[in-house]
C-alpha atoms as a PDB file:
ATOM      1  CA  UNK A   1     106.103  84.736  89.690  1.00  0.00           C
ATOM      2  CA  UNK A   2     104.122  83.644  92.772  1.00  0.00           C
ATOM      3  CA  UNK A   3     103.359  85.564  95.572  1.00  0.00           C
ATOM      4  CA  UNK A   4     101.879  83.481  99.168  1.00  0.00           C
ATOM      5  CA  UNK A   5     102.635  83.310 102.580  1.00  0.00           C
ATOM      6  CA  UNK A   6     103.991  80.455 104.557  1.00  0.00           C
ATOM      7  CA  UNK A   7     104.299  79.873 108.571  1.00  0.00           C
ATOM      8  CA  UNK A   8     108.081  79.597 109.967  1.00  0.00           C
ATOM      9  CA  UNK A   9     108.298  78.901 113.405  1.00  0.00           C
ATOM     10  CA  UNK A  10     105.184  80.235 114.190  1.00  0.00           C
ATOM     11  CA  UNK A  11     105.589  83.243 112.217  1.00  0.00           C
ATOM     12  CA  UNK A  12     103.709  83.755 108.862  1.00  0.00           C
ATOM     13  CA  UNK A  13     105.966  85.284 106.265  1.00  0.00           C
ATOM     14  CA  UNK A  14     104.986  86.677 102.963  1.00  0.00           C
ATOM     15  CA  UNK A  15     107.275  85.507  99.954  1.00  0.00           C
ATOM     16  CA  UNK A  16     107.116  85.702  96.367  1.00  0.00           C
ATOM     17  CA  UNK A  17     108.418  82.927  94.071  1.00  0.00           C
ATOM     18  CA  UNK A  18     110.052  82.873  90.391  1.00  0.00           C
ATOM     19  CA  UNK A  19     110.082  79.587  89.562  1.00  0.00           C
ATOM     20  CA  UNK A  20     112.249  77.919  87.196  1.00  0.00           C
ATOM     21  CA  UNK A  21     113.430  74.031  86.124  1.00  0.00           C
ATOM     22  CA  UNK A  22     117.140  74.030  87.877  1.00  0.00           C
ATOM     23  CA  UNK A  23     118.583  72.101  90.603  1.00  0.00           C
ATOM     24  CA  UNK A  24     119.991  75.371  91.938  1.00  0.00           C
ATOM     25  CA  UNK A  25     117.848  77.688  93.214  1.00  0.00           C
ATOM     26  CA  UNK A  26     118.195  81.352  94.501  1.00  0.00           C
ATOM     27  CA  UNK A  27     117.260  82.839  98.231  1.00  0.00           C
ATOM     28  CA  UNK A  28     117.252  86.527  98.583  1.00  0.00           C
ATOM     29  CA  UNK A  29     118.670  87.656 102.069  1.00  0.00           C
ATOM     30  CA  UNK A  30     116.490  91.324 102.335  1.00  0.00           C
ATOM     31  CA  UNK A  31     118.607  94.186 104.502  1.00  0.00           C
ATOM     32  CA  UNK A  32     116.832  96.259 107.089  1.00  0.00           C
ATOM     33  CA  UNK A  33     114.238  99.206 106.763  1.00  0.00           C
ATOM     34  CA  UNK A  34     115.335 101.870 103.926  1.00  0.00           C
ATOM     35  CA  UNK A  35     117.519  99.609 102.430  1.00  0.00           C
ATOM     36  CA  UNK A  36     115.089  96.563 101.944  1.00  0.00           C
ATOM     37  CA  UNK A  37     112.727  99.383  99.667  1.00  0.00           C
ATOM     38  CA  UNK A  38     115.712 100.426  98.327  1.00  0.00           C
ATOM     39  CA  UNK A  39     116.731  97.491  96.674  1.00  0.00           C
ATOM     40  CA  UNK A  40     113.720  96.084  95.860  1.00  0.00           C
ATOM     41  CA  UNK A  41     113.463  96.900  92.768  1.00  0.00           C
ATOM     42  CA  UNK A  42     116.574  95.463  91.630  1.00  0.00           C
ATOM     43  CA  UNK A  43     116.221  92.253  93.508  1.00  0.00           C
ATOM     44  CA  UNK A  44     113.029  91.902  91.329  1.00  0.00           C
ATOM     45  CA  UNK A  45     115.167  92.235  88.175  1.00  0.00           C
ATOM     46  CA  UNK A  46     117.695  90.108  89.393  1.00  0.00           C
ATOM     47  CA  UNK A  47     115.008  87.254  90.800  1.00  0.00           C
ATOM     48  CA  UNK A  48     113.919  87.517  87.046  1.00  0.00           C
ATOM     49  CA  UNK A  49     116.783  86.960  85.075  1.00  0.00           C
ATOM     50  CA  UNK A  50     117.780  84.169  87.662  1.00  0.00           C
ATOM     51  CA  UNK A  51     114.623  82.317  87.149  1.00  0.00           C
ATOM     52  CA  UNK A  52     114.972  83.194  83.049  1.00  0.00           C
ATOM     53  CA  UNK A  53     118.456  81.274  83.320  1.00  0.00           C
ATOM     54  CA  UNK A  54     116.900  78.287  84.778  1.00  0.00           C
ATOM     55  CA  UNK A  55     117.690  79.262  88.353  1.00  0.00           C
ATOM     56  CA  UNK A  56     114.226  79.087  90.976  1.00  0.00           C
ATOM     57  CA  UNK A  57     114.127  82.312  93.311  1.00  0.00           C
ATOM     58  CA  UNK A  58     112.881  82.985  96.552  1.00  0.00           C
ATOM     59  CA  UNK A  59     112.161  86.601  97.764  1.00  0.00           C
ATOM     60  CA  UNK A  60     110.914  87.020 101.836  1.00  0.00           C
ATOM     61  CA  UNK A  61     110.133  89.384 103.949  1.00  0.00           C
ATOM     62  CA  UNK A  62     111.480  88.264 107.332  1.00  0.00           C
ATOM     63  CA  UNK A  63     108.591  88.558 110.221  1.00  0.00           C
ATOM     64  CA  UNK A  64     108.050  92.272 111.347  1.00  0.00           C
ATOM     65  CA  UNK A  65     109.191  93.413 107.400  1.00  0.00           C
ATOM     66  CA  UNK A  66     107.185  94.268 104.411  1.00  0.00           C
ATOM     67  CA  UNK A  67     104.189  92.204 103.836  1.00  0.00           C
ATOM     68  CA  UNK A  68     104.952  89.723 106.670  1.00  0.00           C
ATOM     69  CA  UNK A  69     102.961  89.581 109.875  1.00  0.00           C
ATOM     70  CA  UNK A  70     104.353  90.819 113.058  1.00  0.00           C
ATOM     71  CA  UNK A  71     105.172  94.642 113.938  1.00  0.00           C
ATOM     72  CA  UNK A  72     108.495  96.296 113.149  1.00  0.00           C
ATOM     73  CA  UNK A  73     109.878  96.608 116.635  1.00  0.00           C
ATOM     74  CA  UNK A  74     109.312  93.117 117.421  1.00  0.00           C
ATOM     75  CA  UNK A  75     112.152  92.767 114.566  1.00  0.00           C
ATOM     76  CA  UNK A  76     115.681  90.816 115.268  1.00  0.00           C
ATOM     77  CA  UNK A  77     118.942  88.965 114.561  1.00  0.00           C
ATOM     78  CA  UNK A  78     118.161  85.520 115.924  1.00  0.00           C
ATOM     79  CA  UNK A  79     114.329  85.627 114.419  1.00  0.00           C
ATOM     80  CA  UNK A  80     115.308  87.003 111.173  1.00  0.00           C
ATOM     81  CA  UNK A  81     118.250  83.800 110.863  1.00  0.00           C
ATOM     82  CA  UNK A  82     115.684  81.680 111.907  1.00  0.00           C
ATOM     83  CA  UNK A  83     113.243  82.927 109.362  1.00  0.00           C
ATOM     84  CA  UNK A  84     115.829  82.592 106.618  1.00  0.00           C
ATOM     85  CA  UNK A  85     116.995  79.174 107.399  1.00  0.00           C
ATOM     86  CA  UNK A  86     112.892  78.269 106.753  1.00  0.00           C
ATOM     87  CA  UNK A  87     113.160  80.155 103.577  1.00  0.00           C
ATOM     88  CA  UNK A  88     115.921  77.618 102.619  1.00  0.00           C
ATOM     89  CA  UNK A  89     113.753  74.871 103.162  1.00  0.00           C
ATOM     90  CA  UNK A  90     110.934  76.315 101.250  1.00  0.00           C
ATOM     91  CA  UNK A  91     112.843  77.046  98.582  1.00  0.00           C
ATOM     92  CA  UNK A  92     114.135  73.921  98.492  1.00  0.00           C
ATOM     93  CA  UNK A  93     110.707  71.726  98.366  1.00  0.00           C
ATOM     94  CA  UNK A  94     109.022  74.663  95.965  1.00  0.00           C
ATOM     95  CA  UNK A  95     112.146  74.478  93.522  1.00  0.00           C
ATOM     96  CA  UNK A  96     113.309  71.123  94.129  1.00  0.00           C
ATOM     97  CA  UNK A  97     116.143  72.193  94.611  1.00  0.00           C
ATOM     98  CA  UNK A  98     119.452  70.472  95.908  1.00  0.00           C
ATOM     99  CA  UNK A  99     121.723  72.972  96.049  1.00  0.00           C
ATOM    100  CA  UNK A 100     121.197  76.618  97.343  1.00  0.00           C
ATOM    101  CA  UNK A 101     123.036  79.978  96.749  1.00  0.00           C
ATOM    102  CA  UNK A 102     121.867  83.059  99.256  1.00  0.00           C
ATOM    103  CA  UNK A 103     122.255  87.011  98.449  1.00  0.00           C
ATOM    104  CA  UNK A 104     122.505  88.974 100.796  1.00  0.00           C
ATOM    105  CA  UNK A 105     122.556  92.888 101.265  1.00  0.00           C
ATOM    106  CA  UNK A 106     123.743  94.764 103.990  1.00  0.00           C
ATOM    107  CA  UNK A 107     122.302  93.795 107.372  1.00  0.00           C
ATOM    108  CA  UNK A 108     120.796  90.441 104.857  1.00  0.00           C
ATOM    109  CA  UNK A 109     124.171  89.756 104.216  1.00  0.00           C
ATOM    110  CA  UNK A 110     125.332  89.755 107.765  1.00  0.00           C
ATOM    111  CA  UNK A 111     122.308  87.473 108.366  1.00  0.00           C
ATOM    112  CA  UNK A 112     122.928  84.842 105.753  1.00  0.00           C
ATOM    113  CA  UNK A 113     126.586  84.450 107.216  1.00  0.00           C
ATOM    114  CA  UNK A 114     125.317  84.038 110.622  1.00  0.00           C
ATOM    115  CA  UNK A 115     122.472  81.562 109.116  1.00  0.00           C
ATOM    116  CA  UNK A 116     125.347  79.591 106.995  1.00  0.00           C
ATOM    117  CA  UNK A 117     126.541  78.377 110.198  1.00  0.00           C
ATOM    118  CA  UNK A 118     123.836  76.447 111.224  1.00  0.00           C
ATOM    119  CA  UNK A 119     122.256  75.555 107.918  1.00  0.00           C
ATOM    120  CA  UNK A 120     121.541  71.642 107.379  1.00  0.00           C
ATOM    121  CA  UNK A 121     122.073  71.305 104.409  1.00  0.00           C
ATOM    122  CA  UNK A 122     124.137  74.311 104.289  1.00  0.00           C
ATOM    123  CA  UNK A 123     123.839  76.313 101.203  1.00  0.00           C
ATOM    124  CA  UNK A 124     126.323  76.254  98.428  1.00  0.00           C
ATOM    125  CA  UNK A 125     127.765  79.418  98.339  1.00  0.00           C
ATOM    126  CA  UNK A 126     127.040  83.167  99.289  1.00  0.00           C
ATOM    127  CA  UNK A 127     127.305  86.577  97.838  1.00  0.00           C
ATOM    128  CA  UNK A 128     127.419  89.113  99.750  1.00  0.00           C
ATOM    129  CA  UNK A 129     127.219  92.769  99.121  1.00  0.00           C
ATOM    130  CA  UNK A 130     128.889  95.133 101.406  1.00  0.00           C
ATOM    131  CA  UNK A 131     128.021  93.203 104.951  1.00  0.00           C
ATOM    132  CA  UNK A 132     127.225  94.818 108.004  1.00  0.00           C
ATOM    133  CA  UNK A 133     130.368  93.676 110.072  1.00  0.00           C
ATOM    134  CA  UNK A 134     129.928  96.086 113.110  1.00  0.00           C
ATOM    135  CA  UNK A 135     126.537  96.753 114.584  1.00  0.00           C
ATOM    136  CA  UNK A 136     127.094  99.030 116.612  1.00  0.00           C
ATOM    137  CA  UNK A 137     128.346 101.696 113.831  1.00  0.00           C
ATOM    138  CA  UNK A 138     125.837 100.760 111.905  1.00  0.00           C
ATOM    139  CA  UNK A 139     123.248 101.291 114.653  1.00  0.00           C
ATOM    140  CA  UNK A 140     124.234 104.900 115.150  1.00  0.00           C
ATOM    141  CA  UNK A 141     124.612 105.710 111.260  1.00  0.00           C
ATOM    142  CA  UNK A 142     120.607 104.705 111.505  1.00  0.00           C
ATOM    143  CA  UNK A 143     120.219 106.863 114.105  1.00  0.00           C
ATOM    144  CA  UNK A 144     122.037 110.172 112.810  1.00  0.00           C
ATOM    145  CA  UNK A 145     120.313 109.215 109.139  1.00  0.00           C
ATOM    146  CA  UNK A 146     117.124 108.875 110.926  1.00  0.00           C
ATOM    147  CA  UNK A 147     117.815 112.992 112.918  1.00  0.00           C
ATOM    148  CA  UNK A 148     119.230 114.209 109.574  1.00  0.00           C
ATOM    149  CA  UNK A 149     115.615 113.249 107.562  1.00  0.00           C
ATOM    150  CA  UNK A 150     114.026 114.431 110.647  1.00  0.00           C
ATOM    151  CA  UNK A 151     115.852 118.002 110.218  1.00  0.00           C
ATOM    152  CA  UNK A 152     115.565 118.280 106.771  1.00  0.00           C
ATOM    153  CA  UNK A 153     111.102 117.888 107.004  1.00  0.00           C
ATOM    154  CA  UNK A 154     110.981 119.502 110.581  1.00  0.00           C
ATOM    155  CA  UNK A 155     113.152 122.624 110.613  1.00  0.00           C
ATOM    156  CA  UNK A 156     116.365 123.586 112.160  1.00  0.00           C
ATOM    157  CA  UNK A 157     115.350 123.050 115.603  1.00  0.00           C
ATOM    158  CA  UNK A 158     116.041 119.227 114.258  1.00  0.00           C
ATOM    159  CA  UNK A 159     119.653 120.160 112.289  1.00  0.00           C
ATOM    160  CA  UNK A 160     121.979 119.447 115.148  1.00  0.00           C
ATOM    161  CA  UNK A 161     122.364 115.411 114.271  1.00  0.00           C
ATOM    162  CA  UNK A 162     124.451 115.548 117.224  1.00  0.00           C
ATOM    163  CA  UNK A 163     121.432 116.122 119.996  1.00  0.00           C
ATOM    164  CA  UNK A 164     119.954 112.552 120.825  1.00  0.00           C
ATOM    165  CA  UNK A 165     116.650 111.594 119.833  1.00  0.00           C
ATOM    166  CA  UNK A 166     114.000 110.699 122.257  1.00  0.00           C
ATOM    167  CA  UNK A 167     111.609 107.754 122.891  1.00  0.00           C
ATOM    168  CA  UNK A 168     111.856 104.641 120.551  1.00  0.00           C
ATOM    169  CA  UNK A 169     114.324 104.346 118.530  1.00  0.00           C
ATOM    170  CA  UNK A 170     113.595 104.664 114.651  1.00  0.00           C
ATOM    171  CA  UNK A 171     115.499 104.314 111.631  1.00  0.00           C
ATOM    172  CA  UNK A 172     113.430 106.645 109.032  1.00  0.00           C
ATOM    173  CA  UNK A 173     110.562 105.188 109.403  1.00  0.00           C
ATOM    174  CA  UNK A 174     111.100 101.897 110.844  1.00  0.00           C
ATOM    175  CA  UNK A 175     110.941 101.487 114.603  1.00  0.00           C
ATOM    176  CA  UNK A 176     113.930  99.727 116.399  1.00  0.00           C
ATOM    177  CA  UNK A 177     112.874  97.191 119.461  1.00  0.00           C
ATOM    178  CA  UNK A 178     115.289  97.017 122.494  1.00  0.00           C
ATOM    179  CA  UNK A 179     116.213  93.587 121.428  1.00  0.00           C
ATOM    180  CA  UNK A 180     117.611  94.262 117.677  1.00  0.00           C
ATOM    181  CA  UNK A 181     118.992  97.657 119.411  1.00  0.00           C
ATOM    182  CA  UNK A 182     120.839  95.202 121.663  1.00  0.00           C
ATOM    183  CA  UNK A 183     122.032  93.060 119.481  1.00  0.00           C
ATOM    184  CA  UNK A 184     123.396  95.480 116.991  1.00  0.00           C
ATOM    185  CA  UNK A 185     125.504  96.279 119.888  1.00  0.00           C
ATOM    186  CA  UNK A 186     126.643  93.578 120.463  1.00  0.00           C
ATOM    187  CA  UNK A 187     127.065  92.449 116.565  1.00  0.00           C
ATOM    188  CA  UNK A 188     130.790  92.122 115.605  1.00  0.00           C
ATOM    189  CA  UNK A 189     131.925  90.469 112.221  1.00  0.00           C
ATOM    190  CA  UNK A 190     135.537  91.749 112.228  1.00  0.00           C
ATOM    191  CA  UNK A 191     137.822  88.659 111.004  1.00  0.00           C
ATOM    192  CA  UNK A 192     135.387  86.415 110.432  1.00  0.00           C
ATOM    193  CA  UNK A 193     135.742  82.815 109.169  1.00  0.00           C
ATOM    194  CA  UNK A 194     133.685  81.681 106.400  1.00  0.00           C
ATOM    195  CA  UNK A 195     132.286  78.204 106.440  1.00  0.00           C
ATOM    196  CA  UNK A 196     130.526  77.787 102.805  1.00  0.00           C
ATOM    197  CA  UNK A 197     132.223  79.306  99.468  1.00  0.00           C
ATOM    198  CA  UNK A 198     131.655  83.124  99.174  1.00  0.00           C
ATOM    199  CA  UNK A 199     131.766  86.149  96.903  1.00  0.00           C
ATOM    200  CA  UNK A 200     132.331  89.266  98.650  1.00  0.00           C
ATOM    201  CA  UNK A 201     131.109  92.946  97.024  1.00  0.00           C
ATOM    202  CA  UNK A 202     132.134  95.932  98.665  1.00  0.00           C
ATOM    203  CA  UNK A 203     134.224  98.591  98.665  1.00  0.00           C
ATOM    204  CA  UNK A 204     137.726  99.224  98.590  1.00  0.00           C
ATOM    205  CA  UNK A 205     138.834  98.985 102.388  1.00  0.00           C
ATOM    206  CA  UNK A 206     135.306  97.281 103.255  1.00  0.00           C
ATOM    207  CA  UNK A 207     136.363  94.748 106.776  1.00  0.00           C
ATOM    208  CA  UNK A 208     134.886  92.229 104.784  1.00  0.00           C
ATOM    209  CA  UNK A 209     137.086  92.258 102.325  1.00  0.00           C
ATOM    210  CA  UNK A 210     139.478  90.394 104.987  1.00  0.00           C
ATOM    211  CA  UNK A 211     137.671  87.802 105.333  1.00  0.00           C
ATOM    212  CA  UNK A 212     138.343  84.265 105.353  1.00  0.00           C
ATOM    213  CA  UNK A 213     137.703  81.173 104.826  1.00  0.00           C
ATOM    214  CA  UNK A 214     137.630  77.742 107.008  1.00  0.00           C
ATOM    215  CA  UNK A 215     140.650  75.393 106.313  1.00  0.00           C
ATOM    216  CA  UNK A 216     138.364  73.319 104.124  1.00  0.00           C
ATOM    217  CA  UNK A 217     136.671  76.093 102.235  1.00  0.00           C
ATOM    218  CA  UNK A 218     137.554  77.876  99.045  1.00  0.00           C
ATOM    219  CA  UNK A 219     138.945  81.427  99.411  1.00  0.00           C
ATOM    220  CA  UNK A 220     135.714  84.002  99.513  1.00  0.00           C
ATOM    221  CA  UNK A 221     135.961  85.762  96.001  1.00  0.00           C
ATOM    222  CA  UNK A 222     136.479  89.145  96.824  1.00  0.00           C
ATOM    223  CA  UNK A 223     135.383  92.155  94.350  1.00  0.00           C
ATOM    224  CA  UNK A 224     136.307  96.001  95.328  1.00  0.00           C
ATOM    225  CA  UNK A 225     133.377  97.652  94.297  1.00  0.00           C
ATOM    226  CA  UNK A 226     132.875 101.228  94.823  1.00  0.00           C
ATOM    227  CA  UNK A 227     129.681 103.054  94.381  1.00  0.00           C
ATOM    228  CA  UNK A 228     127.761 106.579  94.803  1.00  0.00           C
ATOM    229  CA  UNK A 229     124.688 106.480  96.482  1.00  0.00           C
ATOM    230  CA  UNK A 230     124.297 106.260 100.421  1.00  0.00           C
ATOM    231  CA  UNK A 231     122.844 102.886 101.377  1.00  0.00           C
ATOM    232  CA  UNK A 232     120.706 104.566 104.320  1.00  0.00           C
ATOM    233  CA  UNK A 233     120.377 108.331 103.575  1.00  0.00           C
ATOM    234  CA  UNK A 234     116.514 109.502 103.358  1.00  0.00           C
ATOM    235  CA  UNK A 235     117.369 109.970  99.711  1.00  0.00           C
ATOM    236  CA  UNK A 236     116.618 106.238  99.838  1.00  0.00           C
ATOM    237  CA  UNK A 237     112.469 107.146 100.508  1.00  0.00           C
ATOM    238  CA  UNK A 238     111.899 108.137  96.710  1.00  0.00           C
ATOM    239  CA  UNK A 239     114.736 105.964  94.853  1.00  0.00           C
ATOM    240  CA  UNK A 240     114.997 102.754  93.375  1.00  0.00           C
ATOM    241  CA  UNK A 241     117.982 101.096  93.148  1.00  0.00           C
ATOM    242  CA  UNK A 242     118.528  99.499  89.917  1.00  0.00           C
ATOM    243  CA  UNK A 243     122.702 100.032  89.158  1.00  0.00           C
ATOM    244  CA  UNK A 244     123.470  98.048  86.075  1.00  0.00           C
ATOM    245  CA  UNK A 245     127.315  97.462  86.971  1.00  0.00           C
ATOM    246  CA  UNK A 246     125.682  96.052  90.274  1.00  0.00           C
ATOM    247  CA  UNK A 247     123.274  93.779  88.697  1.00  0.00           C
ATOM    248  CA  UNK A 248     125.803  92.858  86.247  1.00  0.00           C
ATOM    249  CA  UNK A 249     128.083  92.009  89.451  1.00  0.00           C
ATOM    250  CA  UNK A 250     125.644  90.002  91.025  1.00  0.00           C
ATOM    251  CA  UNK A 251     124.619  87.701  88.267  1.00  0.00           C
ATOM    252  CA  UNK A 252     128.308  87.115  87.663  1.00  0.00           C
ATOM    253  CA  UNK A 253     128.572  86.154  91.664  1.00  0.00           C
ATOM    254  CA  UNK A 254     126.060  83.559  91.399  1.00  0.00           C
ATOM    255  CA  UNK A 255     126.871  81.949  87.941  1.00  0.00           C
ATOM    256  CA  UNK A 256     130.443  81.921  89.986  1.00  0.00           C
ATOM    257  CA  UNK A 257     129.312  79.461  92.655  1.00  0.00           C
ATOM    258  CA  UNK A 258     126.096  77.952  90.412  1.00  0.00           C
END
């Protein structure tokens, strides 16, 4: 394991490499604020088992994230896809690689099916664990998360979830710039089209589930997969995430599309 930094469009992103002797290799796709520490943890124990079976892994933090340069609120959409189509290619010269599979969380999974479009080379396959498909919910379930931890530390003047929050916007810790705010408006995934082969976690009822695929593309996988924990609750401050059924799920995905 390898940890650097490496400039992407002008942006210097910090990453962390597992490296391994396969022509496959493995790009992590992190989600957004509480739910990138959340699952960091596990992606560690799944970025070590991948490299273990032969598989090179790259983990980044897109620019504004974690350990990479740039501050939170300058955060969005089109800079995070461009960061992760970089990624690709870095993963692909560090791992000589020919042949990439992405995973992707949440919000990362939302990303690395907007980046899949305009990959070149695109990557092999994705998995993708319960995508973001409409922003806009998802912007306001940040929002009444972010009031609820609020009321919970602050008293009840805060309890009402209900009464709007002033100034910047802020997701438990993690500010929210006008531009990702407007683009999570904006951000619809409902009956999307697929363009690479896919494996699709989430559960039962999830929109994704519906998805998919282009006329010359494989059916997306698709694997109901139900769960207990809140993916953005403030819960999410002290826990890691390490399911076993999850990993398990995971590492299935990708040997699926390997």
């Amino acid at each position: 394991m390898r940890a650097f930094r490496f400039q992407a469009n002008g942006r210097e992103l910090a990453a962390v490499f597992h490296g391994a002797d396969g022509q496959c290799g493995v790009l992590f796709c992190n989600p957004f604020g509480q739910e990138a520490v959340r699952v960091h943890r596990m992606q560690r124990v799944l970025a070590e088992r991948l490299s273990r079976a032969g598989l090179p892994v790259l983990r980044v933090d897109w620019f504004g994230c974690g350990d990479s340069l740039g501050d939170d609120a300058e955060g969005d959409l089109l800079g995070w896809r461009d960061d992760l189509l970089a990624a690709d290619q870095r993963l692909r010269r560090m791992g000589g690689c020919t042949r990439t599979i992405w995973i992707g969380m949440r919000l990362g999974a939302t990303l690395a099916v907007l980046a899949s479009m305009d990959a070149r080379p695109a990557p092999a396959g994705l998995v993708l664990w319960e995508p973001v498909t409409d922003g806009a919910v998802y912007l306001e379930q940040l929002r009444l998360d972010h009031r609820r931890a609020l009321a919970t530390a602050y008293g009840p003047w805060l309890r009402d979830p209900s009464v709007p929050a002033s100034g910047a916007d802020e997701a438990i810790g993690f500010a929210i710039g006008d531009r990702l705010s407007r683009q999570l408006v904006s951000l619809s995934l409902f009956g999307s089209v697929l363009r690479v082969p896919a494996v699709i976690i989430a559960p039962p009822g999830h929109p994704a589930l519906a998805w998919r695929a282009a006329p010359d593309v494989p059916p997306p996988r698709v694997v109901p997969f139900a769960h207990r924990f809140d993916w953005t609750a403030e819960e999410a401050i002290n826990t890691a995430l390490v399911p076993a059924d999850a990993v398990a799920l995971l590492l299935q995905a990708v040997e699926g599309l390997r």
